[in-house]
Protein backbone atom coordinates (compact mmCIF):
# COMPACT_ATOMS: atom_id res chain seq x y z
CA UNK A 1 -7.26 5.87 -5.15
CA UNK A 2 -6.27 4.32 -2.24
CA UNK A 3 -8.00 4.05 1.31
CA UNK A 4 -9.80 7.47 0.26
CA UNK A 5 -11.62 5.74 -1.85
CA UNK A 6 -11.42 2.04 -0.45
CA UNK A 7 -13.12 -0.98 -2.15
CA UNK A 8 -14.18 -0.14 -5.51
CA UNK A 9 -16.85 -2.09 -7.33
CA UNK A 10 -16.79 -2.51 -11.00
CA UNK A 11 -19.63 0.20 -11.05
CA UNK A 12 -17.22 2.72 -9.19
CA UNK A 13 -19.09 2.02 -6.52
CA UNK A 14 -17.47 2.90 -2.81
CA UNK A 15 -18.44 -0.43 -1.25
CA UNK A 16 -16.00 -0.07 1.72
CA UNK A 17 -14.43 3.83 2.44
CA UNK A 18 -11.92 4.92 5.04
CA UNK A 19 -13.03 8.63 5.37
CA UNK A 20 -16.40 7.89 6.43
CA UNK A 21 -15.63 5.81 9.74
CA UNK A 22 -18.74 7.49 11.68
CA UNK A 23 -21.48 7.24 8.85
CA UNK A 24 -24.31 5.18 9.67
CA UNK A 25 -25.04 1.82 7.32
CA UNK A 26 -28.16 3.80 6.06
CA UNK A 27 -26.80 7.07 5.05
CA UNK A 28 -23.94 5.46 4.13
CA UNK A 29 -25.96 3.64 1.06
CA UNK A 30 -27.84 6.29 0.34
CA UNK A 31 -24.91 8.92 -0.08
CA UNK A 32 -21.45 7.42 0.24
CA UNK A 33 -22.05 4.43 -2.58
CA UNK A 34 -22.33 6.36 -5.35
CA UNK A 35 -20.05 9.01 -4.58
CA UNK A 36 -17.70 9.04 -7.19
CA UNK A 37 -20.37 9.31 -10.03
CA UNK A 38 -21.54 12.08 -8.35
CA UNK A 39 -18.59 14.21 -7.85
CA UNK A 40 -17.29 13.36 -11.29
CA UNK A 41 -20.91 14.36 -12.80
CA UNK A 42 -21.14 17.57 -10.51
CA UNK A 43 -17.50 18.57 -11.51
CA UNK A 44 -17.23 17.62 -14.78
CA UNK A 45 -21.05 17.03 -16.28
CA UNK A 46 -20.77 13.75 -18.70
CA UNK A 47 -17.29 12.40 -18.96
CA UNK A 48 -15.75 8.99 -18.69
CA UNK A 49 -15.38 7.84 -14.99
CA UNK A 50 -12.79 5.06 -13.56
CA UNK A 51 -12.21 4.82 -10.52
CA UNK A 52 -9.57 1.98 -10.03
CA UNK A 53 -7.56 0.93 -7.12
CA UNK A 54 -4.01 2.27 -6.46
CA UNK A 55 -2.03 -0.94 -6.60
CA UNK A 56 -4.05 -1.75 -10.07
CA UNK A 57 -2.40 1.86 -11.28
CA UNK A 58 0.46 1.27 -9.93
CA UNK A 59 0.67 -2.35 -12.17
CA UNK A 60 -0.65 -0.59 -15.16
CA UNK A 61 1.75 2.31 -15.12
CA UNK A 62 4.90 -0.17 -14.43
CA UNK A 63 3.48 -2.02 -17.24
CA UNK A 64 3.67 1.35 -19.97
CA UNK A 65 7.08 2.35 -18.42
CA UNK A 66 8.84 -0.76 -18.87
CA UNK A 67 6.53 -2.82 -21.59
CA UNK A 68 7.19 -6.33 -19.85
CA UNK A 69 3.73 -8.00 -18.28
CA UNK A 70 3.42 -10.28 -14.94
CA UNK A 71 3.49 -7.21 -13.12
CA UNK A 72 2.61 -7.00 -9.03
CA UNK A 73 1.87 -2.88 -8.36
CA UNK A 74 2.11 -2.32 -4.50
CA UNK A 75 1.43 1.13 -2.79
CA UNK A 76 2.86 1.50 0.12
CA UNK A 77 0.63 4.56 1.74
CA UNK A 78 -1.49 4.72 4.42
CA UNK A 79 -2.69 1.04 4.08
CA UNK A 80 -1.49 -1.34 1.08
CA UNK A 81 -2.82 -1.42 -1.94
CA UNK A 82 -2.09 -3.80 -4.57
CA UNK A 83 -3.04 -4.48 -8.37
CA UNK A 84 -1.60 -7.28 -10.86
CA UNK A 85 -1.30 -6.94 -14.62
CA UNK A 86 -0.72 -9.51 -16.60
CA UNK A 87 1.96 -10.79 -19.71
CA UNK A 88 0.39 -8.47 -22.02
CA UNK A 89 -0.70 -5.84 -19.30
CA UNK A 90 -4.11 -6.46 -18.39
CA UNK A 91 -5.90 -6.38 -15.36
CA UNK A 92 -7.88 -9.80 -14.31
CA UNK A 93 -10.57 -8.44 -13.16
CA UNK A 94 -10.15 -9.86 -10.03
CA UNK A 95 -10.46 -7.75 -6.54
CA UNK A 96 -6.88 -7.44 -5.78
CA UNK A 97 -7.19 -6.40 -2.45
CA UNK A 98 -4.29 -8.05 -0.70
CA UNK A 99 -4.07 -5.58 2.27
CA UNK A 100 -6.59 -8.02 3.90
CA UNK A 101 -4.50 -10.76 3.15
CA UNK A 102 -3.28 -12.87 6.47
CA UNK A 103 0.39 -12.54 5.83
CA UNK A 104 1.77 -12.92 9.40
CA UNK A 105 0.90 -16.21 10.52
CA UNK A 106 2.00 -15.75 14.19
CA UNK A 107 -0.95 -16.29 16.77
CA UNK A 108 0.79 -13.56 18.80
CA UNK A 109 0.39 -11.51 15.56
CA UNK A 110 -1.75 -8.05 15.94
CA UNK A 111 -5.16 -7.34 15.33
CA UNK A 112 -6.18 -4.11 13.46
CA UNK A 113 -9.49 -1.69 13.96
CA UNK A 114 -10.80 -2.79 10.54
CA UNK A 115 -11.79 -6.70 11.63
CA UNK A 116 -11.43 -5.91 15.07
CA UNK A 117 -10.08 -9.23 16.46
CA UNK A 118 -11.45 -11.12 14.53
CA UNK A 119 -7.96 -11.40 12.36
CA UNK A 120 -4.70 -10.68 12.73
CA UNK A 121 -1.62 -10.11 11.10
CA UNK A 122 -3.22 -8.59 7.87
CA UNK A 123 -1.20 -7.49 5.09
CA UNK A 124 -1.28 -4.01 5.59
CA UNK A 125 -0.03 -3.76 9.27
CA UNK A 126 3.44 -4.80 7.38
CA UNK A 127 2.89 -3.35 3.98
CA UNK A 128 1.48 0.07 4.71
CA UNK A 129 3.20 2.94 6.55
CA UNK A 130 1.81 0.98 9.69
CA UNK A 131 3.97 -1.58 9.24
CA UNK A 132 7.04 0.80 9.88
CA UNK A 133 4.98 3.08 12.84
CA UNK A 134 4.99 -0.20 14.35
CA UNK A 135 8.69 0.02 14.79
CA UNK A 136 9.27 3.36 15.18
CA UNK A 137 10.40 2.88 18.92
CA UNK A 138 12.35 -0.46 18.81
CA UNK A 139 14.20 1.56 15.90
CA UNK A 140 14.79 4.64 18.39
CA UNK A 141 12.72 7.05 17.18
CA UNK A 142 11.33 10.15 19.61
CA UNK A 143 7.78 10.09 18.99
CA UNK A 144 5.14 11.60 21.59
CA UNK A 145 3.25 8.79 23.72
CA UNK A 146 0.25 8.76 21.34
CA UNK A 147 2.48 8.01 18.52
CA UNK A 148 3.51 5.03 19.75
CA UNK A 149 1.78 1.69 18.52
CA UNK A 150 0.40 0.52 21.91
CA UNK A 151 -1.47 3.69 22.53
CA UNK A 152 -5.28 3.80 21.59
CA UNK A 153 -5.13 6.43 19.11
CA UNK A 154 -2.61 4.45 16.94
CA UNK A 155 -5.14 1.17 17.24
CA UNK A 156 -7.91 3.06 15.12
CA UNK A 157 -9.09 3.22 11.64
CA UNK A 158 -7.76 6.97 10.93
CA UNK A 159 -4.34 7.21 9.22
CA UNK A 160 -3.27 11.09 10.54
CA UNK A 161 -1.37 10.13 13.40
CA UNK A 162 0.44 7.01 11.16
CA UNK A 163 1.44 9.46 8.84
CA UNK A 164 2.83 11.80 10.79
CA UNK A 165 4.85 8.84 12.63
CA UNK A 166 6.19 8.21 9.33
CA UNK A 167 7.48 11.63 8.67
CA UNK A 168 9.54 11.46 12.21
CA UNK A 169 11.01 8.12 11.12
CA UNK A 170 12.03 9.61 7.84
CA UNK A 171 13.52 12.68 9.27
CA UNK A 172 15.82 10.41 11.38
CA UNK A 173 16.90 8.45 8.50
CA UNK A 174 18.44 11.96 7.59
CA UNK A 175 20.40 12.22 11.47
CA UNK A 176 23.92 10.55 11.12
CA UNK A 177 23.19 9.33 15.04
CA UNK A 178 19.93 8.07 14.11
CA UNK A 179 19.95 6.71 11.10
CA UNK A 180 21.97 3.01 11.97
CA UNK A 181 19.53 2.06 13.93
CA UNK A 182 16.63 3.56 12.34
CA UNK A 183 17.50 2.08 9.66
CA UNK A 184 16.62 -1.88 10.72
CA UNK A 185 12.66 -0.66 10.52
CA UNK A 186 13.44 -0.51 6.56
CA UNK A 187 15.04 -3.51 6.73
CA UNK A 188 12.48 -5.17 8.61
CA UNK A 189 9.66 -3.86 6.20
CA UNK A 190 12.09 -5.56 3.34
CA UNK A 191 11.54 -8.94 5.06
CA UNK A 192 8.06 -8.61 5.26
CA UNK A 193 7.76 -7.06 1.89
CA UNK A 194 9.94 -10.36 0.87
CA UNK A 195 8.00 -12.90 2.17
CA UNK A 196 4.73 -11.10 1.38
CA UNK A 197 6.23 -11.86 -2.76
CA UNK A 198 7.05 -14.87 -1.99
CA UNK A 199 3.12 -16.07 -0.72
CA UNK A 200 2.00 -13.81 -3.40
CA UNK A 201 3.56 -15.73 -5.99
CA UNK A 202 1.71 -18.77 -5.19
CA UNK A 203 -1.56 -16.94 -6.68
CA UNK A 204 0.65 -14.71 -9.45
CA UNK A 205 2.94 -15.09 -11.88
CA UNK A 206 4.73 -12.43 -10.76
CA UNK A 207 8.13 -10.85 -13.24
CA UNK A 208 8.35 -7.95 -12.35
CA UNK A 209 7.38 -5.56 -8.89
CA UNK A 210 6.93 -2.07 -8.85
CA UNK A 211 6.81 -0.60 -5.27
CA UNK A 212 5.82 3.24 -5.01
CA UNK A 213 3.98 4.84 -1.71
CA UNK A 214 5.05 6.98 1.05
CA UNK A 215 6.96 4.17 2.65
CA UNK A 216 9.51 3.78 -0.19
CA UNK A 217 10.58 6.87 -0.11
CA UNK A 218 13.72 7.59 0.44
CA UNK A 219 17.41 6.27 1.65
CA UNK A 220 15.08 3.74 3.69
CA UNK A 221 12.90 2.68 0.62
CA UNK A 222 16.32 1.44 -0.93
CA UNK A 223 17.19 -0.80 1.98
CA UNK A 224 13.44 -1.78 1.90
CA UNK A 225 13.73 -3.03 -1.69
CA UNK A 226 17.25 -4.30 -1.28
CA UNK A 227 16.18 -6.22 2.06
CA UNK A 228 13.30 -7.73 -0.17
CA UNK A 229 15.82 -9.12 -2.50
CA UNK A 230 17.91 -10.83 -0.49
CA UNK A 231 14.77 -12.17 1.04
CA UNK A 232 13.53 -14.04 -2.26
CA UNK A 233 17.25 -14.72 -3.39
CA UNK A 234 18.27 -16.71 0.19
CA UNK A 235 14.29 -18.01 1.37
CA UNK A 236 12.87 -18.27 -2.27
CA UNK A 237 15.21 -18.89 -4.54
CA UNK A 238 12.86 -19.85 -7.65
CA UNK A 239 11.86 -16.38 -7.39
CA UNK A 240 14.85 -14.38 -7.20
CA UNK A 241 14.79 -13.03 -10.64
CA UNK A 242 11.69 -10.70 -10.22
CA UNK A 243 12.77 -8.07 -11.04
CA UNK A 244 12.18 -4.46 -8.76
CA UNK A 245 10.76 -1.03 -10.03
CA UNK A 246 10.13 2.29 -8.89
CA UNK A 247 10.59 6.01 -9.65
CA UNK A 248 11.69 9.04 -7.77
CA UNK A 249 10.14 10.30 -4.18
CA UNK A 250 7.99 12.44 -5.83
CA UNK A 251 5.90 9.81 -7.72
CA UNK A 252 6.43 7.41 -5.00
CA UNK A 253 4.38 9.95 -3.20
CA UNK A 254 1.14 11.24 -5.66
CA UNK A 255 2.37 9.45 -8.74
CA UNK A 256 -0.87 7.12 -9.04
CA UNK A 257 -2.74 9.96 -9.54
CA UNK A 258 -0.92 11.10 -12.19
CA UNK A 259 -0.61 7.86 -13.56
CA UNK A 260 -4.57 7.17 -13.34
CA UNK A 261 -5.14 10.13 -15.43
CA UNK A 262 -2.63 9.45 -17.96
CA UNK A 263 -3.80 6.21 -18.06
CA UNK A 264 -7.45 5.95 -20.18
CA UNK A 265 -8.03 6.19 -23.74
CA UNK A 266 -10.90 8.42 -24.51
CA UNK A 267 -12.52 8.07 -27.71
């Protein structure tokens, strides 16, 4: 899963969770930890449980379509997520959370709700559907006043009104008048999706990258991509053969769930 679910331990524990912004530190141990075991216990009774981070699915499933390892998996959904598998498709076992990661080193850079100042330019206010909200005005978008990134409701943990940002940006990309300019907030998400690979790569040996999420989809998902190539080819050149993967809008959109479950072997 992906901010639904949040941090996972190894236990399936939900150390950190999105959807429970208001629930006090005490409750929250007592009934938000072990969530997951109960649901799947409660739903199910006594079957296998995994619950694994998006990006890691996303790296695993890349890994059984095209059977090559050194695989980066990045969602691009609500927030980024972000999994690595390696030349013969394991995980590392490592927390692979790299929307936390500083990736914009400007000091005029924004903060985000989550370390509330104490930060700024994280990962996934360029690599998450906030990272084209953002934009949505400079690229001439008609979004209501509390749509637009320097209001307060668009500075807070909850995703709703980032989503349906997204959705108005995508539905321009469709308008002949709107979709020129529109277009340069896929193109800017390429160069930060570009030069997010190319500090990546200084921890991975990254091959190959497979990119699904909400903010691929689409005519602007292909300039993203394409943007992100020309990135590595002209600023990091001893990466410019990764190669890029991902599948059609629909998958982009749920697919790690339907990868997740495809994924185990129960014996």
């Amino acid at each position: 899963g992906g901010s639904a679910t949040g941090t996972i331990s190894a236990d399936n524990e939900a150390t950190w969770c999105d959807i429970f912004p208001n629930v006090p530190p005490d409750v929250y141990k007592e009934k938000v930890i072990d969530i997951f075991k109960r649901l799947a216990k409660d739903l199910a009774g006594d079957v296998p449980l995994k619950v694994i981070n998006d990006g890691e699915v996303t790296a695993l499933a890349a890994f059984q379509k095209i059977k090559k390892g050194n695989i980066m998996g990045i969602s691009m959904g609500s927030s980024e997520g972000a999994g690595y598998a390696n030349k013969d498709g394991n995980l590392m076992g490592w927390i692979s959370e790299l929307c936390y990661v500083r990736l914009d080193l400007n000091p005029k850079a924004p903060t985000d709700p989550w370390s509330k100042g104490a930060h700024t330019g994280l990962s996934h206010l360029y690599l998450g559907q906030r990272g084209a909200t953002k934009l949505a005005v400079k690229g001439g978008i008609d979004v209501p006043d509390h749509y637009k990134f320097s209001h307060p409701d668009m500075k807070t943990i909850k995703h709703e009104h980032h989503a349906q940002c997204l959705k108005l940006i995508q539905k321009a990309m469709s308008d002949p008048e709107k979709k020129e300019q529109c277009s340069k907030i896929y193109e800017t998400c390429g160069v930060y999706l570009g030069y997010a690979l190319g500090q990546y790569c200084e921890f991975y040996d990254i091959d190959h990258v497979m990119i699904l999420g909400r903010v691929s989809k689409g005519d602007g998902g292909d300039i993203m991509l394409e943007t992100a190539k020309k990135v590595l080819l002209e600023e990091f050149p001893e990466h410019a053969n990764i190669e890029f993967h991902t599948a059609d809008d629909h998958f982009k959109g749920v697919g790690q769930c339907i990868a997740a479950a495809a994924l185990p072997e129960i014996k």
